[in-house]
N, C-alpha and C. Protein backbone atom coordinates (compact mmCIF):
# COMPACT_ATOMS: atom_id res chain seq x y z
N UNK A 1 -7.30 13.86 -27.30
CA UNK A 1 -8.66 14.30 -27.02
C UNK A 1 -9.68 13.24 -27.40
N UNK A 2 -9.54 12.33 -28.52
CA UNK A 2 -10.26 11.25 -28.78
C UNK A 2 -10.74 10.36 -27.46
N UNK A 3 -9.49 10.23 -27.25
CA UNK A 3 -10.05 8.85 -25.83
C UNK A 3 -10.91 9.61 -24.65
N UNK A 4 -10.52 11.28 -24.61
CA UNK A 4 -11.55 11.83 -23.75
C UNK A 4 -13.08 11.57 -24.41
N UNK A 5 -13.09 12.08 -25.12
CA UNK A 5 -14.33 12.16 -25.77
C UNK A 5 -15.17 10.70 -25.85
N UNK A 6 -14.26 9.98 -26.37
CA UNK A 6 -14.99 8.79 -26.07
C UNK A 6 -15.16 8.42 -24.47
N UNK A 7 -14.63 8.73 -23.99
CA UNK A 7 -14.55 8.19 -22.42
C UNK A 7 -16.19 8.97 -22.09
N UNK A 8 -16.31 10.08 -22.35
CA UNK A 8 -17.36 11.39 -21.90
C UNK A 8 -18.97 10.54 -22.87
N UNK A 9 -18.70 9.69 -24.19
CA UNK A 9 -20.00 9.40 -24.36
C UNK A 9 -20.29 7.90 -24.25
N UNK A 10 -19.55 7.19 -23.49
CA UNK A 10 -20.01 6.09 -22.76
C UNK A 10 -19.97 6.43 -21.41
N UNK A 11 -19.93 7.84 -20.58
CA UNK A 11 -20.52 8.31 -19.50
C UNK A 11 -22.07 8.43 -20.09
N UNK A 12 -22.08 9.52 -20.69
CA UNK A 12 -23.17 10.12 -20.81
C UNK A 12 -24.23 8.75 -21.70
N UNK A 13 -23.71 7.22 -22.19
CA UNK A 13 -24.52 6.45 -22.58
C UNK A 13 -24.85 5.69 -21.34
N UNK A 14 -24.19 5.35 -20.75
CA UNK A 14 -24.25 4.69 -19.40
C UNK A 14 -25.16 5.07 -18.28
N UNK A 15 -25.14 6.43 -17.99
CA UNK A 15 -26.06 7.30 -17.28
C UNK A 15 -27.46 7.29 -18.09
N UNK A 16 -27.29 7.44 -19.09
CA UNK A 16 -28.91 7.40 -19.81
C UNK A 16 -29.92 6.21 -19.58
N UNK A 17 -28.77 5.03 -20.19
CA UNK A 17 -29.67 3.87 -19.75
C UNK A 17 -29.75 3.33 -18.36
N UNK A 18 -29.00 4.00 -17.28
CA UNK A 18 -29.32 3.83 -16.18
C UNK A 18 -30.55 4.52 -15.42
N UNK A 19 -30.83 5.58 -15.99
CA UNK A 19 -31.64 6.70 -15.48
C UNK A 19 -32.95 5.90 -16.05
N UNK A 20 -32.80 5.90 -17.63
CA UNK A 20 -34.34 5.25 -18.39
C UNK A 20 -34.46 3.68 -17.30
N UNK A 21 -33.75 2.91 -16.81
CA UNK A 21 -33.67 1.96 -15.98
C UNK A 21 -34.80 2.24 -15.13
N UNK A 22 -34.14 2.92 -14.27
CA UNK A 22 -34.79 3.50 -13.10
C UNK A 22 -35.99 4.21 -13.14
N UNK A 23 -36.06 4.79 -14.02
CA UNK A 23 -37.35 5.75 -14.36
C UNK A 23 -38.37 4.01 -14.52
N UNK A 24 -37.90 3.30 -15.04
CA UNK A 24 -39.11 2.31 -15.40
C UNK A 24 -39.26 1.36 -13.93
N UNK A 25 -38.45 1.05 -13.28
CA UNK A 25 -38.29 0.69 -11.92
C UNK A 25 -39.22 1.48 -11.07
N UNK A 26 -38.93 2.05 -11.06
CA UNK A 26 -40.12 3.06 -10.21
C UNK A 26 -41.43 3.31 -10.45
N UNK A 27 -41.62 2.97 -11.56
CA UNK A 27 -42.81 2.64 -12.21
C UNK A 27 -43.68 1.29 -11.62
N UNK A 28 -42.65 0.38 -11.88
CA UNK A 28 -43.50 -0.76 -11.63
C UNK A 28 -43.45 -1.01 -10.45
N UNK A 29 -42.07 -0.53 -8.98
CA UNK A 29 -42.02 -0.96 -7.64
C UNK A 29 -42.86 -0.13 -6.81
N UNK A 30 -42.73 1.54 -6.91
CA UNK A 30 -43.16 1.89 -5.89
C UNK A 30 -45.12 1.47 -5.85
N UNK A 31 -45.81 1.50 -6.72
CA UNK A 31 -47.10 1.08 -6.72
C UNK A 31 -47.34 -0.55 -5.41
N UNK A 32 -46.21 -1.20 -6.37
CA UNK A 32 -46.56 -2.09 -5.33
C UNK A 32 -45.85 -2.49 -3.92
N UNK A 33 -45.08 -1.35 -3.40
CA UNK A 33 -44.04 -0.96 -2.16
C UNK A 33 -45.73 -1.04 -1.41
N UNK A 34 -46.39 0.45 -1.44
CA UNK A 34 -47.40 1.31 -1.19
C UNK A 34 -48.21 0.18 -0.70
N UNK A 35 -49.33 -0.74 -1.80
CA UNK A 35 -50.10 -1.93 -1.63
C UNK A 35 -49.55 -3.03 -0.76
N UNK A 36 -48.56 -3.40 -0.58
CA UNK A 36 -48.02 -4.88 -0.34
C UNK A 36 -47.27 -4.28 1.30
N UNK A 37 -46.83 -3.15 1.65
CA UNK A 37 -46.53 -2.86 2.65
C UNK A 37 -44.82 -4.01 2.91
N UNK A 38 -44.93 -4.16 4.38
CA UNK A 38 -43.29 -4.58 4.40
C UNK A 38 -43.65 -6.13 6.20
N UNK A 39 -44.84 -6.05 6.12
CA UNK A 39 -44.78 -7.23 7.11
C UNK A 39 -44.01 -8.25 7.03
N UNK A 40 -44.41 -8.96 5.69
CA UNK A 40 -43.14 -10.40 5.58
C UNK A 40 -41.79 -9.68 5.49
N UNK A 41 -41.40 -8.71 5.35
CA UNK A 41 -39.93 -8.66 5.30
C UNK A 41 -39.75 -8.97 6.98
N UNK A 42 -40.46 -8.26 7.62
CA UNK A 42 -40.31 -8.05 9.21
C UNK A 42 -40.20 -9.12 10.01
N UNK A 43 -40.95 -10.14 9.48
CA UNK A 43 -41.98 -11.40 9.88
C UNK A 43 -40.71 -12.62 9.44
N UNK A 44 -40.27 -12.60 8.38
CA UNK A 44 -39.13 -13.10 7.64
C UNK A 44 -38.16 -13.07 8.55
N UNK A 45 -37.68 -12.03 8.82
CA UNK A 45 -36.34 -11.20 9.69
C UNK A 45 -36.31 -11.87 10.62
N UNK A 46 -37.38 -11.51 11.40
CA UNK A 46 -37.16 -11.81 12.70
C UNK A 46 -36.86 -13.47 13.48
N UNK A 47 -37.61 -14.16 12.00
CA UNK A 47 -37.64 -15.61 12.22
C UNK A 47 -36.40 -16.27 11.87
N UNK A 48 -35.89 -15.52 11.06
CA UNK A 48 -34.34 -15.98 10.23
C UNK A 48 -33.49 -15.14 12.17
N UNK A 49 -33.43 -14.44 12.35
CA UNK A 49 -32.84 -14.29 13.32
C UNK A 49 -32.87 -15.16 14.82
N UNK A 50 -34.67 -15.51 15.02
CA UNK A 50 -34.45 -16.66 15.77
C UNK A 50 -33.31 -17.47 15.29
N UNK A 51 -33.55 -18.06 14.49
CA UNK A 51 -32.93 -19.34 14.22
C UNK A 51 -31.22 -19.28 14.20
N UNK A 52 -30.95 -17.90 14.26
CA UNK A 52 -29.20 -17.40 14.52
C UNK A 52 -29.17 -17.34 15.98
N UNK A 53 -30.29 -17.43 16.56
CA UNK A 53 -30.04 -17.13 18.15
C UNK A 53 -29.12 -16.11 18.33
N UNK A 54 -30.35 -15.15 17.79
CA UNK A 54 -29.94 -13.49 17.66
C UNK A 54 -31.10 -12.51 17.59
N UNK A 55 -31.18 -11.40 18.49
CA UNK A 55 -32.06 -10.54 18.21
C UNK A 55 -31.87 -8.94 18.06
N UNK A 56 -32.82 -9.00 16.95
CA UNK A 56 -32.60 -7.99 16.33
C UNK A 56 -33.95 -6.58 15.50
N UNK A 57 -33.63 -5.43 15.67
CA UNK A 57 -34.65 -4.51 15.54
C UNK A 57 -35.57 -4.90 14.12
N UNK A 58 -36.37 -3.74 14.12
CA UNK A 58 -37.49 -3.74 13.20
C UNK A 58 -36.41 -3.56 11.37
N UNK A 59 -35.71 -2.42 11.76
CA UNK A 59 -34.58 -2.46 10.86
C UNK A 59 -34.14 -3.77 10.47
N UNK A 60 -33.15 -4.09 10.82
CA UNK A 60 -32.47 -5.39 10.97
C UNK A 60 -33.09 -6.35 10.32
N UNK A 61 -34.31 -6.81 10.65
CA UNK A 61 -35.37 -7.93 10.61
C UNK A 61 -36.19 -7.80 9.17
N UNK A 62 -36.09 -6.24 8.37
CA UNK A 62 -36.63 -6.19 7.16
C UNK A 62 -35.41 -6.23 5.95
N UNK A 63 -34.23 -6.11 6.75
CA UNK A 63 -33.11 -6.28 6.28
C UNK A 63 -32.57 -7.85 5.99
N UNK A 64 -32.81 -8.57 6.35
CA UNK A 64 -33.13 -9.91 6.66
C UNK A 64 -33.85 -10.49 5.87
N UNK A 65 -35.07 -10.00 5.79
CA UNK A 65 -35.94 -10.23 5.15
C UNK A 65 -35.61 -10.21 3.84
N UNK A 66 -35.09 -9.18 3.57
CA UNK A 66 -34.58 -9.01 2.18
C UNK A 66 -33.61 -9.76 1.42
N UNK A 67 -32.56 -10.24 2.17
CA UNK A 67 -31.91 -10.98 2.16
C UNK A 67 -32.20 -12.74 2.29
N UNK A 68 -33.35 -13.03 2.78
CA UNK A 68 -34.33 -14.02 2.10
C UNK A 68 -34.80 -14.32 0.99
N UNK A 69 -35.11 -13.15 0.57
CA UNK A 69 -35.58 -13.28 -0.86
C UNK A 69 -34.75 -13.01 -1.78
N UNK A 70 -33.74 -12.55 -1.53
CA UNK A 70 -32.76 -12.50 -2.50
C UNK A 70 -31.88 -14.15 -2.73
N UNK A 71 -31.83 -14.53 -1.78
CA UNK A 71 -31.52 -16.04 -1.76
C UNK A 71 -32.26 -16.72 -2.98
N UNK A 72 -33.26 -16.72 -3.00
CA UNK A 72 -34.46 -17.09 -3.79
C UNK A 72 -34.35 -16.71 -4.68
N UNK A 73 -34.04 -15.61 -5.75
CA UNK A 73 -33.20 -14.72 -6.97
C UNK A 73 -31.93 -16.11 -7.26
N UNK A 74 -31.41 -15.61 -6.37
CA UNK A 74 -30.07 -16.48 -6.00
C UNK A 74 -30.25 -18.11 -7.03
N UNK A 75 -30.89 -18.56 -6.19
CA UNK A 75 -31.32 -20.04 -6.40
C UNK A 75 -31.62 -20.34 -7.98
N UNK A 76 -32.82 -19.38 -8.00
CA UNK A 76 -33.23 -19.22 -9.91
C UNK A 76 -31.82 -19.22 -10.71
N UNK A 77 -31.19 -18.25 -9.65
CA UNK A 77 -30.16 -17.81 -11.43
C UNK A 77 -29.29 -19.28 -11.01
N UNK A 78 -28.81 -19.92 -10.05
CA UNK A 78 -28.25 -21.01 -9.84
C UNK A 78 -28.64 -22.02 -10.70
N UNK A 79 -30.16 -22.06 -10.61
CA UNK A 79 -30.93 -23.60 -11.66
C UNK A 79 -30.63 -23.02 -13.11
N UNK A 80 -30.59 -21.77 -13.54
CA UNK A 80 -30.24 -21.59 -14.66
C UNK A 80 -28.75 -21.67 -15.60
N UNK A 81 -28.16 -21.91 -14.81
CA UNK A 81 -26.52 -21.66 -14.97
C UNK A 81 -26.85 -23.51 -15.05
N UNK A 82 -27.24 -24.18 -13.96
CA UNK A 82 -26.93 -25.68 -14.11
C UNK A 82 -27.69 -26.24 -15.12
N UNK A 83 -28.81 -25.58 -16.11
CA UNK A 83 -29.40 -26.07 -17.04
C UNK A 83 -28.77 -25.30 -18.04
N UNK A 84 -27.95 -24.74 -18.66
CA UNK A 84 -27.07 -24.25 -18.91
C UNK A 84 -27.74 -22.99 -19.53
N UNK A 85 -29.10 -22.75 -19.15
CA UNK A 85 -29.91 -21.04 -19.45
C UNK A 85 -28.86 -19.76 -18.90
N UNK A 86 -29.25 -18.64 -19.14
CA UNK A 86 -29.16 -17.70 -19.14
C UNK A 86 -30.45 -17.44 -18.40
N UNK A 87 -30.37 -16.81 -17.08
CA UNK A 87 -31.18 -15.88 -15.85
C UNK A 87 -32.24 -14.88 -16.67
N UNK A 88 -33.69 -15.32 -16.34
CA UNK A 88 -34.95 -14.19 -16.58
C UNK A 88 -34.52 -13.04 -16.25
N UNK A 89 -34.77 -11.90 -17.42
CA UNK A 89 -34.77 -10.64 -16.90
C UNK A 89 -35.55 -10.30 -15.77
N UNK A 90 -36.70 -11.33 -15.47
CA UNK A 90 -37.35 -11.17 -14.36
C UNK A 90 -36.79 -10.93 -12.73
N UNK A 91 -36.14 -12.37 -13.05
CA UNK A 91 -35.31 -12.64 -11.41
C UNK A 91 -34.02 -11.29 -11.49
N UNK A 92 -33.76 -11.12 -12.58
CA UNK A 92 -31.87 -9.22 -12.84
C UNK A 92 -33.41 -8.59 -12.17
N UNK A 93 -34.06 -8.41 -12.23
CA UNK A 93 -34.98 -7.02 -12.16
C UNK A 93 -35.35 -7.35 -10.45
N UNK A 94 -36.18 -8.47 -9.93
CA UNK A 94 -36.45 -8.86 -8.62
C UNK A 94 -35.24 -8.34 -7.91
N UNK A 95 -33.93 -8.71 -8.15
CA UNK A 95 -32.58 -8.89 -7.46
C UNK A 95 -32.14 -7.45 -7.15
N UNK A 96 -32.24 -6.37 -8.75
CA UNK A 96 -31.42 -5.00 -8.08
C UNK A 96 -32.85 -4.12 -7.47
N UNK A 97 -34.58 -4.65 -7.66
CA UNK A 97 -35.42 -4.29 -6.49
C UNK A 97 -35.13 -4.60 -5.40
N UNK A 98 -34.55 -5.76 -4.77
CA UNK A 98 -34.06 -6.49 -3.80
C UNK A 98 -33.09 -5.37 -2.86
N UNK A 99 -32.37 -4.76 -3.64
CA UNK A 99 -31.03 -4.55 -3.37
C UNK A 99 -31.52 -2.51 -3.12
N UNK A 100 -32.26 -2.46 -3.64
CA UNK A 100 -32.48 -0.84 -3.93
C UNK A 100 -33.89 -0.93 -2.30
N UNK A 101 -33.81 -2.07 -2.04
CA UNK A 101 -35.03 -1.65 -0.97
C UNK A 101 -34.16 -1.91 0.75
N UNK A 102 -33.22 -2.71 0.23
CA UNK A 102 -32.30 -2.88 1.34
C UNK A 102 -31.91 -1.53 1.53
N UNK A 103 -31.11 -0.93 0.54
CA UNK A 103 -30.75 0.54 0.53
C UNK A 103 -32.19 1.27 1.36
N UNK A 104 -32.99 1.26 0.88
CA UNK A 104 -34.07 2.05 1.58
C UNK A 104 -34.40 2.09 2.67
N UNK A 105 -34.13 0.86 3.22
CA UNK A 105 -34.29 0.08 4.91
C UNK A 105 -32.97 1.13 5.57
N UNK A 106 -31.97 0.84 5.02
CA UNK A 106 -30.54 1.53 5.64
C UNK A 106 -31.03 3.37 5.36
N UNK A 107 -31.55 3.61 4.68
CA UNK A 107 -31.50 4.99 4.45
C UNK A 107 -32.73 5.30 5.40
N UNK A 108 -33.60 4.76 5.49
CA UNK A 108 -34.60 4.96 6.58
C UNK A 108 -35.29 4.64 7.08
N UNK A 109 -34.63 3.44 7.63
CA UNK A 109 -35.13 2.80 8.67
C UNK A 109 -36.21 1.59 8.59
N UNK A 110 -36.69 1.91 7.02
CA UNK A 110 -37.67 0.47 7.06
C UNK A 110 -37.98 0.93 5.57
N UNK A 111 -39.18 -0.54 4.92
CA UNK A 111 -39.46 -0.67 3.96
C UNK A 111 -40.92 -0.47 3.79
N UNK A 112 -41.97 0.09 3.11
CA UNK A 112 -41.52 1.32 1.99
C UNK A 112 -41.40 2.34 2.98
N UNK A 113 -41.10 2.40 4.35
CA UNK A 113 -41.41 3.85 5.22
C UNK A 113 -40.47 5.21 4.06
């Protein structure tokens, strides 16, 4: 019963600090989802898709978009690894916003729609 139990409060620690995560995420993204709207993701997309000599929807193109800027996350934590730093909590935080708005695009259809 030990290893259950322990198994049950690194659930229930895991879920906590994921939830307090998120609770603070939402704090600081959706304000500026709302203000900043989703043109450059679109604008981004669509231009990264020219250049695949490929076309592709409004979806697609903010999806893209996203995936632009995550490159850019990308890159940071890259210069940091070659200077032998450890990655800003800034760029971990940009990256799973990155990733939670892609989700949003797939769940409906666009960003912040």
């Amino acid at each position: 019963m030990k290893e259950e139990e322990r198994r049950r409060e690194t659930f229930v620690a895991i879920e906590k600090w994921w939830l307090d995560t998120a609770a603070e995420e939402v704090m600081k993204v959706v304000p500026k989802a709302v203000e900043y709207g989703a043109t450059d993701l679109a604008d981004i997309g669509f231009n990264l898709a020219r250049a695949a000599n490929r076309q592709v929807g409004e979806e697609e193109a903010a999806e893209l978009g996203i995936y632009f800027y995550c490159l850019g996350k990308m890159a940071r934590w890259t210069d940091a690894i070659k200077r032998g730093d450890r990655v800003s909590d800034d760029t971990l935080h940009d990256l799973g916003v990155y990733v939670r708005m892609a989700q949003r695009v797939r769940a409906v259809g666009g960003w912040p729609v």
